[in-house]
C-alpha atoms as a PDB file:
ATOM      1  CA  UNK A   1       1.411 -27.662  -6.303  1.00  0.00           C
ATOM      2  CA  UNK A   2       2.106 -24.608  -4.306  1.00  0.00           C
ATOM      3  CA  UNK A   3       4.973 -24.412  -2.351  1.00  0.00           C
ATOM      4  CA  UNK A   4       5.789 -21.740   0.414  1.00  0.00           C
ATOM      5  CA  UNK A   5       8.868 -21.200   2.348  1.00  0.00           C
ATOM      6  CA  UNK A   6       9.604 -19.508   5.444  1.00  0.00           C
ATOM      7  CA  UNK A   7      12.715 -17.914   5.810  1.00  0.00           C
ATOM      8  CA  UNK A   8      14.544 -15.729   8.616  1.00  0.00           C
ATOM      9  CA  UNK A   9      13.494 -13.040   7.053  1.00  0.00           C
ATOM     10  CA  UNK A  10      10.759 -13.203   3.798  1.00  0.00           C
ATOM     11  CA  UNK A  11       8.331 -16.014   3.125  1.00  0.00           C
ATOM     12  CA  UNK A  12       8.829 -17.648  -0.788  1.00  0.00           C
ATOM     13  CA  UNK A  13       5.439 -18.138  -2.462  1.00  0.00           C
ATOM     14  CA  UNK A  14       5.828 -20.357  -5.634  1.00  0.00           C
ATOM     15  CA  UNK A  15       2.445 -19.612  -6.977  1.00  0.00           C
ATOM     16  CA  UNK A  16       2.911 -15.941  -7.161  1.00  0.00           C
ATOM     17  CA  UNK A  17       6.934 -16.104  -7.647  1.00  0.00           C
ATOM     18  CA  UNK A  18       7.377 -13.810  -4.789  1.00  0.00           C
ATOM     19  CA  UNK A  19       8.520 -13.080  -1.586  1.00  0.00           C
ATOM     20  CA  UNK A  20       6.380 -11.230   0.801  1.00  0.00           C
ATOM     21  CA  UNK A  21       6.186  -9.986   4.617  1.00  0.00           C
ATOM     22  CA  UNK A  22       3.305  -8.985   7.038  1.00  0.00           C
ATOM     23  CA  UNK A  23       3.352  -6.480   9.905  1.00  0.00           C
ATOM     24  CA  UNK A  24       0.661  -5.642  12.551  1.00  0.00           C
ATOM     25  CA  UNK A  25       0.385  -2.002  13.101  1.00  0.00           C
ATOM     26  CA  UNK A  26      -0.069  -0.268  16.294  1.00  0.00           C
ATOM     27  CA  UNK A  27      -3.824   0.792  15.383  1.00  0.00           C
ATOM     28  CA  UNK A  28      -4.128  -3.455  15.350  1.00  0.00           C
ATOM     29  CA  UNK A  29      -4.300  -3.093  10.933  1.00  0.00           C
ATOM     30  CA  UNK A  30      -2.119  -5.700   8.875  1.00  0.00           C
ATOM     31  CA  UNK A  31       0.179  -4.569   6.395  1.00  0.00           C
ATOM     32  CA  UNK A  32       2.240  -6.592   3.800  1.00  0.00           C
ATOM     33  CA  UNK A  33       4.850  -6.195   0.957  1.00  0.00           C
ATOM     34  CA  UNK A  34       5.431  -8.428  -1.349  1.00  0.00           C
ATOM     35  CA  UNK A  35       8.079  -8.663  -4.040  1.00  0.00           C
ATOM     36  CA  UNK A  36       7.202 -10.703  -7.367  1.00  0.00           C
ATOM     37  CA  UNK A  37      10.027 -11.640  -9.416  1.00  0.00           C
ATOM     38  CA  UNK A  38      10.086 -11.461 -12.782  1.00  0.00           C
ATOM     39  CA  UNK A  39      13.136 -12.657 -15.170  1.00  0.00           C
ATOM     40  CA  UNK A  40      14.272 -12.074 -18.133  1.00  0.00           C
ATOM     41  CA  UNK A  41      17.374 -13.336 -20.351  1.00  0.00           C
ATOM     42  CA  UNK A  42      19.979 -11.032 -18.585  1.00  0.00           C
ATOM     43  CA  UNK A  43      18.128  -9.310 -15.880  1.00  0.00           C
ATOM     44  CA  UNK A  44      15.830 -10.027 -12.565  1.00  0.00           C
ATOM     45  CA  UNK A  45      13.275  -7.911 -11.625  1.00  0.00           C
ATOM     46  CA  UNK A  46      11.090  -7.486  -8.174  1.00  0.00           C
ATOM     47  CA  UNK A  47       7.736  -5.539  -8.537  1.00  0.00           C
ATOM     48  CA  UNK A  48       6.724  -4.186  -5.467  1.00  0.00           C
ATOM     49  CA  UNK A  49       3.124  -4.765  -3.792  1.00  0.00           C
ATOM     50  CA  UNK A  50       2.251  -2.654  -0.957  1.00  0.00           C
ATOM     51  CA  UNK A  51      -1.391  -2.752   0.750  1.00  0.00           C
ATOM     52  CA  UNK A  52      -2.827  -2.481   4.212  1.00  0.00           C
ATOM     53  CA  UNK A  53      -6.142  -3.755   5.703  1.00  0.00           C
ATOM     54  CA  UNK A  54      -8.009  -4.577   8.688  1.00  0.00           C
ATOM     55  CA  UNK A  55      -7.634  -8.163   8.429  1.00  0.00           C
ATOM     56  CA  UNK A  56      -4.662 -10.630   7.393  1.00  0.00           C
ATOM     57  CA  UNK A  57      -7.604 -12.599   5.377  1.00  0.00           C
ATOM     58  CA  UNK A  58      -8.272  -8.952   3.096  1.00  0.00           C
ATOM     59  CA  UNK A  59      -4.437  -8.727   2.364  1.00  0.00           C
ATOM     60  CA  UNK A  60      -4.642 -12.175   1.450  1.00  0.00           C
ATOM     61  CA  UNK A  61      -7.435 -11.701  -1.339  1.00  0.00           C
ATOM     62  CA  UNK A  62      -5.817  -8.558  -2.682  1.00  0.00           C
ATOM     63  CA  UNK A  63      -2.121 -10.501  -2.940  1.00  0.00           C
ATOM     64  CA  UNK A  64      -4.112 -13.921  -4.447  1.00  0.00           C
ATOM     65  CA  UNK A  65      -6.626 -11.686  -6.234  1.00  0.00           C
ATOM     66  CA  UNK A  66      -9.268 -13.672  -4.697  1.00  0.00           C
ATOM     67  CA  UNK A  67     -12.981 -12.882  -3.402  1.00  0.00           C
ATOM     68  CA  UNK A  68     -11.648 -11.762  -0.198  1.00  0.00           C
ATOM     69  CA  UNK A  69     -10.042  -8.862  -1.923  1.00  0.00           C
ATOM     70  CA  UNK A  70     -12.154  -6.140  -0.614  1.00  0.00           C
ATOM     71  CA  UNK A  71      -8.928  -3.403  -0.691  1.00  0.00           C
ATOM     72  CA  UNK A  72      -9.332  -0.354  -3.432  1.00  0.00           C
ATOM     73  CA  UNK A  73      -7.128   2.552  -4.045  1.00  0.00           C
ATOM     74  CA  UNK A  74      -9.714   4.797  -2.909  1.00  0.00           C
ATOM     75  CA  UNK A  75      -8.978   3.059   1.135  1.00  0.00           C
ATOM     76  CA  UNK A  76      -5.479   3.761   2.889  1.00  0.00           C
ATOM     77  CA  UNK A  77      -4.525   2.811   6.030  1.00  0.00           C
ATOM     78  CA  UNK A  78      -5.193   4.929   9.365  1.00  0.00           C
ATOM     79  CA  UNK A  79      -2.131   4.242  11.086  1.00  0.00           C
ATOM     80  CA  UNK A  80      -0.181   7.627   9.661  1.00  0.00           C
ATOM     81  CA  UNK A  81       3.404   7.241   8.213  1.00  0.00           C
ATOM     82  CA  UNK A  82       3.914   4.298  10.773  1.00  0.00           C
ATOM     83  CA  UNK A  83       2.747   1.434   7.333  1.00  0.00           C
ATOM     84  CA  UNK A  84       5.442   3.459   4.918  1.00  0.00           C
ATOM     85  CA  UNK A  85       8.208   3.507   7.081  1.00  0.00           C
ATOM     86  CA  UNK A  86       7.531   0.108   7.870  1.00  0.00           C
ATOM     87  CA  UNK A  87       7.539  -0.883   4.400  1.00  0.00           C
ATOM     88  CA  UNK A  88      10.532   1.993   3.659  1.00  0.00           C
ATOM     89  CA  UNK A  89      12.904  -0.178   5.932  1.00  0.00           C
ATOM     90  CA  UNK A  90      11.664  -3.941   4.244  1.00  0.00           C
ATOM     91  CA  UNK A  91      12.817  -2.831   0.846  1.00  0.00           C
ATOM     92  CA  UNK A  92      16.233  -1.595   2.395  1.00  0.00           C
ATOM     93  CA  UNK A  93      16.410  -4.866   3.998  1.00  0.00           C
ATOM     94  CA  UNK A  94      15.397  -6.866   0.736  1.00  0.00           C
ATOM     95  CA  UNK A  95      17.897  -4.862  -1.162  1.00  0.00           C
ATOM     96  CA  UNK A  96      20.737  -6.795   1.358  1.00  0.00           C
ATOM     97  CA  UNK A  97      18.655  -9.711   1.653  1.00  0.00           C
ATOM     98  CA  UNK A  98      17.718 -10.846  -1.982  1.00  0.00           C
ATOM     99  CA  UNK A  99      19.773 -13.024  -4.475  1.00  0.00           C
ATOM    100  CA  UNK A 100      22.593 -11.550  -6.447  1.00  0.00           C
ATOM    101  CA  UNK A 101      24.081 -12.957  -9.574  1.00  0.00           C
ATOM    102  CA  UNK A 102      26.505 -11.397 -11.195  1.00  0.00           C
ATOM    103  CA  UNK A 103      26.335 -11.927 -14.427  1.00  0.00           C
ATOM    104  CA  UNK A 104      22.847 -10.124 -14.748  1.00  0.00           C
ATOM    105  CA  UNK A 105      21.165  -7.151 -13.588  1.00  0.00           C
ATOM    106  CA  UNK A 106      18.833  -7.400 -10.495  1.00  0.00           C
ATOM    107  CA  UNK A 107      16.840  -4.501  -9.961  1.00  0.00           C
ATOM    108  CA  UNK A 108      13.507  -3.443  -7.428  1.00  0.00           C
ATOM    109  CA  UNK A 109      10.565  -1.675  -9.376  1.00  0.00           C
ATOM    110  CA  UNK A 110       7.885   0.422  -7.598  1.00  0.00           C
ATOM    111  CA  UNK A 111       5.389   1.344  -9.128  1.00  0.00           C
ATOM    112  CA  UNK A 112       2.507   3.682  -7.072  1.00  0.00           C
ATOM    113  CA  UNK A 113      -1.797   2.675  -7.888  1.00  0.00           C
ATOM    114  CA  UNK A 114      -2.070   6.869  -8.711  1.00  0.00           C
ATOM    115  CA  UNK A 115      -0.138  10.100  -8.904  1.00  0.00           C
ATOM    116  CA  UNK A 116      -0.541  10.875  -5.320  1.00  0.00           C
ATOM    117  CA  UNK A 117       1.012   7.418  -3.887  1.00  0.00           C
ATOM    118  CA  UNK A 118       3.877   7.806  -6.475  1.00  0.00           C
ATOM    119  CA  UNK A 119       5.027  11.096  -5.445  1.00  0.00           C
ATOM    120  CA  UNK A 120       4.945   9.814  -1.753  1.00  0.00           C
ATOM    121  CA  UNK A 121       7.030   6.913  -3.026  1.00  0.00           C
ATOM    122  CA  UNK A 122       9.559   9.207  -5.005  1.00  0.00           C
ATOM    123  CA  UNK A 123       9.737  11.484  -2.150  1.00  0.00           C
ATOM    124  CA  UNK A 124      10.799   8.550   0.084  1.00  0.00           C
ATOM    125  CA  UNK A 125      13.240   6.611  -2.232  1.00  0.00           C
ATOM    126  CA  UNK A 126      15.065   8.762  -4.097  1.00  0.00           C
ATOM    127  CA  UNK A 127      17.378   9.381  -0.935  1.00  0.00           C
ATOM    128  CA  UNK A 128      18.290   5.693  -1.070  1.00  0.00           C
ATOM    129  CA  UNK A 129      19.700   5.584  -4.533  1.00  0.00           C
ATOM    130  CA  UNK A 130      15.881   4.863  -6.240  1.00  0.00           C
ATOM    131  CA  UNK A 131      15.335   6.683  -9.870  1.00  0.00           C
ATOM    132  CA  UNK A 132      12.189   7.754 -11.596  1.00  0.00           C
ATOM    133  CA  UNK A 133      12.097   6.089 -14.726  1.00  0.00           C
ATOM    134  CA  UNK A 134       9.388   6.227 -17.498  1.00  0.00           C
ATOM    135  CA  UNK A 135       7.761   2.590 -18.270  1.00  0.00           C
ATOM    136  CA  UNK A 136       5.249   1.726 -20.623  1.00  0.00           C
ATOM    137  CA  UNK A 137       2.607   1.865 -17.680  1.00  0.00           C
ATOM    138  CA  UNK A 138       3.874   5.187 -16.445  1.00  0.00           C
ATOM    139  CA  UNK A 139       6.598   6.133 -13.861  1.00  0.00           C
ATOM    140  CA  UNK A 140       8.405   3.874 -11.663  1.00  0.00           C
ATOM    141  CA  UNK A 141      11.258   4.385  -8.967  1.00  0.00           C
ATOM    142  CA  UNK A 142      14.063   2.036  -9.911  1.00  0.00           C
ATOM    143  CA  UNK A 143      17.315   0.825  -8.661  1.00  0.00           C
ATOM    144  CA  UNK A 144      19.877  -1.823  -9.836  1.00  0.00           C
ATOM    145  CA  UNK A 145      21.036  -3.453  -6.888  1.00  0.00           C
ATOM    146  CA  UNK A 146      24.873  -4.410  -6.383  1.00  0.00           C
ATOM    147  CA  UNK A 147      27.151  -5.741  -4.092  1.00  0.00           C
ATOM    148  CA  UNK A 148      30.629  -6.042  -5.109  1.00  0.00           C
ATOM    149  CA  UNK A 149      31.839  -7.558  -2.362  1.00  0.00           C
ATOM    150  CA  UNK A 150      29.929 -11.152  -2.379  1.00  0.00           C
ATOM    151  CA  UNK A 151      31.478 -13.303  -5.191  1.00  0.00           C
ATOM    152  CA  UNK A 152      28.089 -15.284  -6.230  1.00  0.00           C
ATOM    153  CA  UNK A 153      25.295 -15.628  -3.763  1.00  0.00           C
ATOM    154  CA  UNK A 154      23.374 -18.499  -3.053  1.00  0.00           C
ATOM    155  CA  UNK A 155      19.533 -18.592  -2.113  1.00  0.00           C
ATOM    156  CA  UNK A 156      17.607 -21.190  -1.318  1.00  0.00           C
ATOM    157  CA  UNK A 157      14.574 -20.655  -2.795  1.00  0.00           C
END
């Protein structure tokens, strides 16, 4: 059974264990994020998925990996810098947004599809506290998220 929850501000997909957003772009393209959570004994991780396409049903099949996928690396979008700073400001607002506990480390993870889209991504994050960290699939921009102030969070999920 799949279960999916709207909130105020990101959309909870059960099946995929992730939270996602979708934004129409000026040029009339669709562009999502989504954030699939991953955890581990003492730590939470969010991978970041980034695409954009001509149609909300595309973005679908490339999230769901379904036959509607019809997005490549070889595409990008033709609305300029207008998708990444879209999708700049929805990981800043995650970052506030998202579940905190503090008894483990929660960090975001993004990864970029080739060299080219993870320089962009470097370039971009790195002035909001990101770091470029070698995984066992290449580089990634990381950051441990904190908030001192809130005792224990609470998310319903």
């Amino acid at each position: 059974m799949v279960v999916t929850i709207h909130t105020s501000d990101f959309t909870w997909d059960s099946e995929s264990e992730g939270y996602y957003r979708r934004h129409r772009l000026s040029n009339g393209q669709f562009c999502q994020i989504a954030f699939y959570r991953e955890e581990y004994s003492r730590a939470t991780e969010y991978y970041v998925a980034f695409a954009v396409a001509d149609k909300k049903k595309h973005l679908n099949g490339w999230f769901n990996q379904s036959k509607d996928d019809r997005i490549s690396c070889k595409c990008t979008g033709r609305c300029g810098i207008e998708a990444l700073a879209w999708a700049r400001n929805v990981i800043l607002d995650f970052e506030n947004w998202v579940y905190i506990n503090k008894n483990e480390d929660t960090k975001i993870v993004v990864e970029g599809a080739d060299s080219r889209r993870f320089r962009l991504y470097q370039k971009a994050l790195s002035k909001y506290g990101y770091n470029k960290v070698r995984t066992p699939d290449g580089w990634a921009m990381v950051k441990f998220i904190h908030r001192e102030d809130i005792p224990n969070e609470v998310h319903a999920d």
